[in-house]
Each structure stands twice: as structure tokens, then as C-alpha cells.
Protein backbone atom coordinates (compact mmCIF):
# COMPACT_ATOMS: atom_id res chain seq x y z
CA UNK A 1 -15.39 -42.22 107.54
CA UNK A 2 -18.74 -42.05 106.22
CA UNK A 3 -22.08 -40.45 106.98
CA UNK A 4 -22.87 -43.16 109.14
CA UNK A 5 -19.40 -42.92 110.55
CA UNK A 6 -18.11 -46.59 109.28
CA UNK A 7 -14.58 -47.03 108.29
CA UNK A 8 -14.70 -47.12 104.35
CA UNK A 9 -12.86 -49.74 102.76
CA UNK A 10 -10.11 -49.47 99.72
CA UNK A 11 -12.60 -50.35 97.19
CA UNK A 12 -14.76 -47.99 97.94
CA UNK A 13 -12.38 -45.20 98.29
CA UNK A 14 -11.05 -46.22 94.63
CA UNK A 15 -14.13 -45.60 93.42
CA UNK A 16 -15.09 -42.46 94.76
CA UNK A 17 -11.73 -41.29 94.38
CA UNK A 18 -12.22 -42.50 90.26
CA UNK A 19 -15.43 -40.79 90.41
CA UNK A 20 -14.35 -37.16 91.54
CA UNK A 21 -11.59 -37.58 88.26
CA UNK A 22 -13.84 -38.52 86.11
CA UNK A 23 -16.67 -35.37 87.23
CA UNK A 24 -13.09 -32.96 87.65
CA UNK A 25 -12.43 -34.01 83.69
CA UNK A 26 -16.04 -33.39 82.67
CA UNK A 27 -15.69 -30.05 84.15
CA UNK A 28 -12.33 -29.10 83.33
CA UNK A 29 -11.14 -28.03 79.86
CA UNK A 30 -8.85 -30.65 79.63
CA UNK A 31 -7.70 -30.19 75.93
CA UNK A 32 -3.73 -30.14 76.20
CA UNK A 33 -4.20 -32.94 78.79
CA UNK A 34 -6.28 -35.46 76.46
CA UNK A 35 -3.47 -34.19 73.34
CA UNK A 36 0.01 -35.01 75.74
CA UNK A 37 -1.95 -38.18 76.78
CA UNK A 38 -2.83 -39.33 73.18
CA UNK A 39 0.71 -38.51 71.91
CA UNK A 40 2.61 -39.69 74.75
CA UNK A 41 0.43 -42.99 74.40
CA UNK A 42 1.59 -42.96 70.66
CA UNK A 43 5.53 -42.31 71.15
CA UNK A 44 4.76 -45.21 73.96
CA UNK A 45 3.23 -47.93 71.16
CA UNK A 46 6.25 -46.94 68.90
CA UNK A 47 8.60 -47.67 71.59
CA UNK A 48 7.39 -51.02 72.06
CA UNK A 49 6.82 -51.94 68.68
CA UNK A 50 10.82 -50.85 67.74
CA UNK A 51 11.75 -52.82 70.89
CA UNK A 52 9.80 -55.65 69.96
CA UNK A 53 11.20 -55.36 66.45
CA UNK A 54 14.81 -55.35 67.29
CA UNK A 55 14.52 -58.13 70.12
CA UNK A 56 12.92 -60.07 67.12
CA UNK A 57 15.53 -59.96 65.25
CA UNK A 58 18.13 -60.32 67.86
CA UNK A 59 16.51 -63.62 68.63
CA UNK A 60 16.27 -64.48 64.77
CA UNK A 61 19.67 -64.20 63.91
CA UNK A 62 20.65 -66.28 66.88
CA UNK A 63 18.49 -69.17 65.84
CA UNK A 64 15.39 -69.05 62.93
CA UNK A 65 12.11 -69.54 65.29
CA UNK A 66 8.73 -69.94 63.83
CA UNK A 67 6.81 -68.15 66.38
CA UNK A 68 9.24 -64.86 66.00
CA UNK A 69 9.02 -65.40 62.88
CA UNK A 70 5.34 -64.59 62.92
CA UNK A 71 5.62 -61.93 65.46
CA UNK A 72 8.05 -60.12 62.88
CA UNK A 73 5.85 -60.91 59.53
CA UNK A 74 2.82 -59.78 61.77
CA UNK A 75 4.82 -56.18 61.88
CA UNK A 76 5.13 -55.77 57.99
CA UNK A 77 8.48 -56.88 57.76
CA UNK A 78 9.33 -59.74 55.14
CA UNK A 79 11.95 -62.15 55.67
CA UNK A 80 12.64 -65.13 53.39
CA UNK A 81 14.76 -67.98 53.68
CA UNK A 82 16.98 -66.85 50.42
CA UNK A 83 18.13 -63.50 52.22
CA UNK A 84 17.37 -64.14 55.30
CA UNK A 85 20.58 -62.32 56.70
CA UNK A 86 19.79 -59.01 54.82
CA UNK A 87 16.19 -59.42 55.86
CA UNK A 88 16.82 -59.05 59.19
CA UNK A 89 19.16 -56.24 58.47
CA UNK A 90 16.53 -54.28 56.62
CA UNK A 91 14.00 -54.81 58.92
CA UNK A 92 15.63 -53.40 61.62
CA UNK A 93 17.32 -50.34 59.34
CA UNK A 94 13.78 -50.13 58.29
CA UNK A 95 12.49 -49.84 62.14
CA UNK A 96 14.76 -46.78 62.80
CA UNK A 97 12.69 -44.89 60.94
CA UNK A 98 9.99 -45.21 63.96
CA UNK A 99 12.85 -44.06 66.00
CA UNK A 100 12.17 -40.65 63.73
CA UNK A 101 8.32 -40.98 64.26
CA UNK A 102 8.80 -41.30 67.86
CA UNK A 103 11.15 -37.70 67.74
CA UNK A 104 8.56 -36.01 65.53
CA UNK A 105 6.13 -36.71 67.53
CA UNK A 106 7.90 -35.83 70.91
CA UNK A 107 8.67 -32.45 69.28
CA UNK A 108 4.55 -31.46 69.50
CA UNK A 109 4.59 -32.30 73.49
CA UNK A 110 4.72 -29.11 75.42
CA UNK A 111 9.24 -28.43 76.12
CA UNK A 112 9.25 -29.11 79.89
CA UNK A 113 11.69 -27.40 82.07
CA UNK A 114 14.90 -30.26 82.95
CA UNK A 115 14.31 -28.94 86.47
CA UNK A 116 10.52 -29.73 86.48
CA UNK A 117 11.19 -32.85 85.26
CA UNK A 118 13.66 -33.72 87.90
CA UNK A 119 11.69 -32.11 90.78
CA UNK A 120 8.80 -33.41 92.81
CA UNK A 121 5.49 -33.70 91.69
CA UNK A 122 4.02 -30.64 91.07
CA UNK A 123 1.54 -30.37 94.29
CA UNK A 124 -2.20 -28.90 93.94
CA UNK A 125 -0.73 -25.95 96.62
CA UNK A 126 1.93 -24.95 94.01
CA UNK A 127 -0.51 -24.57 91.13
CA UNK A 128 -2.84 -22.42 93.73
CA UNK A 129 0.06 -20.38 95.28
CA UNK A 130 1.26 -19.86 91.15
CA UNK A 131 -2.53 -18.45 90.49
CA UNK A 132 -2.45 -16.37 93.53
CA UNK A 133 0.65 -15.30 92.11
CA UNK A 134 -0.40 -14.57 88.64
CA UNK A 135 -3.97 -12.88 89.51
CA UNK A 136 -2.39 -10.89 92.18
CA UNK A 137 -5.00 -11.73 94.78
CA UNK A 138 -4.93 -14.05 98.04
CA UNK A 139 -7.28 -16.97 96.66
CA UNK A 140 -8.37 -18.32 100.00
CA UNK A 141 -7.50 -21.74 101.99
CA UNK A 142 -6.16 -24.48 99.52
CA UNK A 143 -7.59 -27.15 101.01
CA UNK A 144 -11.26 -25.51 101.17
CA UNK A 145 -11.59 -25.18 96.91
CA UNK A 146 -13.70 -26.79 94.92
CA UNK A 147 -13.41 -27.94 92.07
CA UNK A 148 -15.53 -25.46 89.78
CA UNK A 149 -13.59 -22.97 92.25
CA UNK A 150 -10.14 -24.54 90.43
CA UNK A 151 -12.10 -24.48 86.80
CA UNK A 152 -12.61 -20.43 87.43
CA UNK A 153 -9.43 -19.85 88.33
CA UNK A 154 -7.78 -21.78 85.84
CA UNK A 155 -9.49 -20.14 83.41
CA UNK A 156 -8.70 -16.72 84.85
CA UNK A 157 -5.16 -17.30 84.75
CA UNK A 158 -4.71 -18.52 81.13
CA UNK A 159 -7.27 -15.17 79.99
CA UNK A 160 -4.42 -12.79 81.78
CA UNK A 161 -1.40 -15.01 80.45
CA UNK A 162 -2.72 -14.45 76.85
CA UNK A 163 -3.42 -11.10 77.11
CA UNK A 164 -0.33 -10.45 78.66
CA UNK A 165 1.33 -12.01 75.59
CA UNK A 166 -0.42 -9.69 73.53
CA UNK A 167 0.38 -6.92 75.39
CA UNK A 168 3.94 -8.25 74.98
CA UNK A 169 3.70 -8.49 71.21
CA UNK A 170 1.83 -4.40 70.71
CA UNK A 171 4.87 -2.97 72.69
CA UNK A 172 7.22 -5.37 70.46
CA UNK A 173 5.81 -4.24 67.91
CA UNK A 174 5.76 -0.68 68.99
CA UNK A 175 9.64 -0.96 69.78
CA UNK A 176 9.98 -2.36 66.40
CA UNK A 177 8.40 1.04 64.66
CA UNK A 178 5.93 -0.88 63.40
């Protein structure tokens, strides 16, 4: 409902709903986020274009096809009518070497746990409860933060995580005799 206390439609809910993102990534320091999102879109555009390759030259050594043809030249990859067999075999033994791309590039996303991956979606209440957790103080009603409320407390918690690693690393380092 709004102000006026008129059901509000889809559209309109979209929007507002795209606005609060779009003010909640202004506000937050959203670093990681906009890296995993750039290199998962990258490993993503790799995919394709190996798919694409291979499918291209599935199709081409069934039966030659102009348009493929142009698809594959498009992509860098030359094939001629005097080898056009070992062409097609070099472009795709050339295209596994985006298969490598793609696994360098996965190795700089952040290692996920196999049982995060597998579980739910990781609810706003779980991050809170992990903060409440990790600060060692009650946090107040979920439901009832705001967002520069969230900001704070993110921010909190990754200023004690790091200085817990260093803490970590002096008595390391103490242990070590160094």
C-alpha cells in the first residue's frame, strides 16, 4: 500500500524495489561485489564464445555453411577450402586455450565453501545473526535496520576480522621466535 493507501502495482514495485539497490550500492562499499561480477561476467563471455566455437565447427564439418562460416572467421579463426579439415581441428584445439582463460580467471573469484554453494540462499537474518556473532553484541530487530545501519555494521565487522588476522599473525610470529 501506499500513502494514500492504494494497492501499488508490479511496475511500480519494480521500480522502487530497483531504486533502494541502486541507493544500497551507492552507499555500500561494494568493491569485491563489482570485481566477482566483472569476472564472473568474463568467465561467462568465454563460455559462450568456446561453445559457440565448437558448435561452429560441429556444424562445419557436418556440412560447409556460409553463414557459420562467417560466425567462425568473425572469431579469428581461419579456415580455407585447401585444409579445411585441419582448420577446423585447429580452431577448436586453438579454443581450448579459453578453456585455460576461463580457469585462470575462476582462480581470482573468492573459494566458496561446496556447502554454501549447495545451501539456500544466504538470507539478510544470517548475515545479521553472523555480525551479532562476530561483534559480540545483540544488534537489534532484523527487520527494523536500515540500510546505513547495515553499511556500519558491515564495516565494523570486516575492521575486527582484519585485526583479528593480525593479531593471528603477531602471536604466529611470536610462536615462531621471531
Amino acid at each position: 500500500m501506499n500513502p494514500d493507501n492504494q494497492p501499488i502495482e508490479d511496475g511500480q514495485l519494480e521500480m522502487l524495489w530497483e531504486d533502494i539497490k541502486q541507493k544500497f550500492k551507492e552507499r555500500d562499499d561494494a568493491s569485491l561485489a563489482n570485481r566477482i561480477f566483472a569476472l564472473t561476467k568474463e568467465v561467462d563471455f568465454l563460455q559462450a564464445k568456446y561453445n559457440l566455437i565448437h558448435l561452429c565447427v560441429q556444424q562445419l564439418r557436418f556440412a560447409q555453411n556460409e553463414e557459420v562460416l562467417k560466425i567462425i572467421k568473425n572469431l579469428d579463426y581461419r579456415i580455407s577450402d585447401e585444409n579445411y579439415l585441419e582448420d577446423l581441428e585447429k580452431a577448436e584445439k586453438y579454443s581450448d586455450g579459453i578453456l585455460a582463460n576461463i580457469e585462470i580467471i575462476k582462480a581470482q573469484l573468492p573459494k566458496q565453501n561446496i556447502e554454501e554453494t549447495q545451501s539456500e540462499e544466504t538470507t539478510i537474518h544470517d548475515v545479521l545473526a553472523s555480525y551479532a556473532v562476530i561483534l559480540g553484541h545483540y544488534i537489534g530487530e532484523h527487520n527494523k535496520i536500515v540500510c546505513p545501519e547495515f553499511i556500519a555494521l558491515k564495516k565494523q565487522v570486516s575492521k575486527k576480522v582484519k585485526h583479528q588476522e593480525q593479531e593471528l599473525l603477531k602471536l604466529k610470529a611470536k610462536k615462531n621466535g621471531r
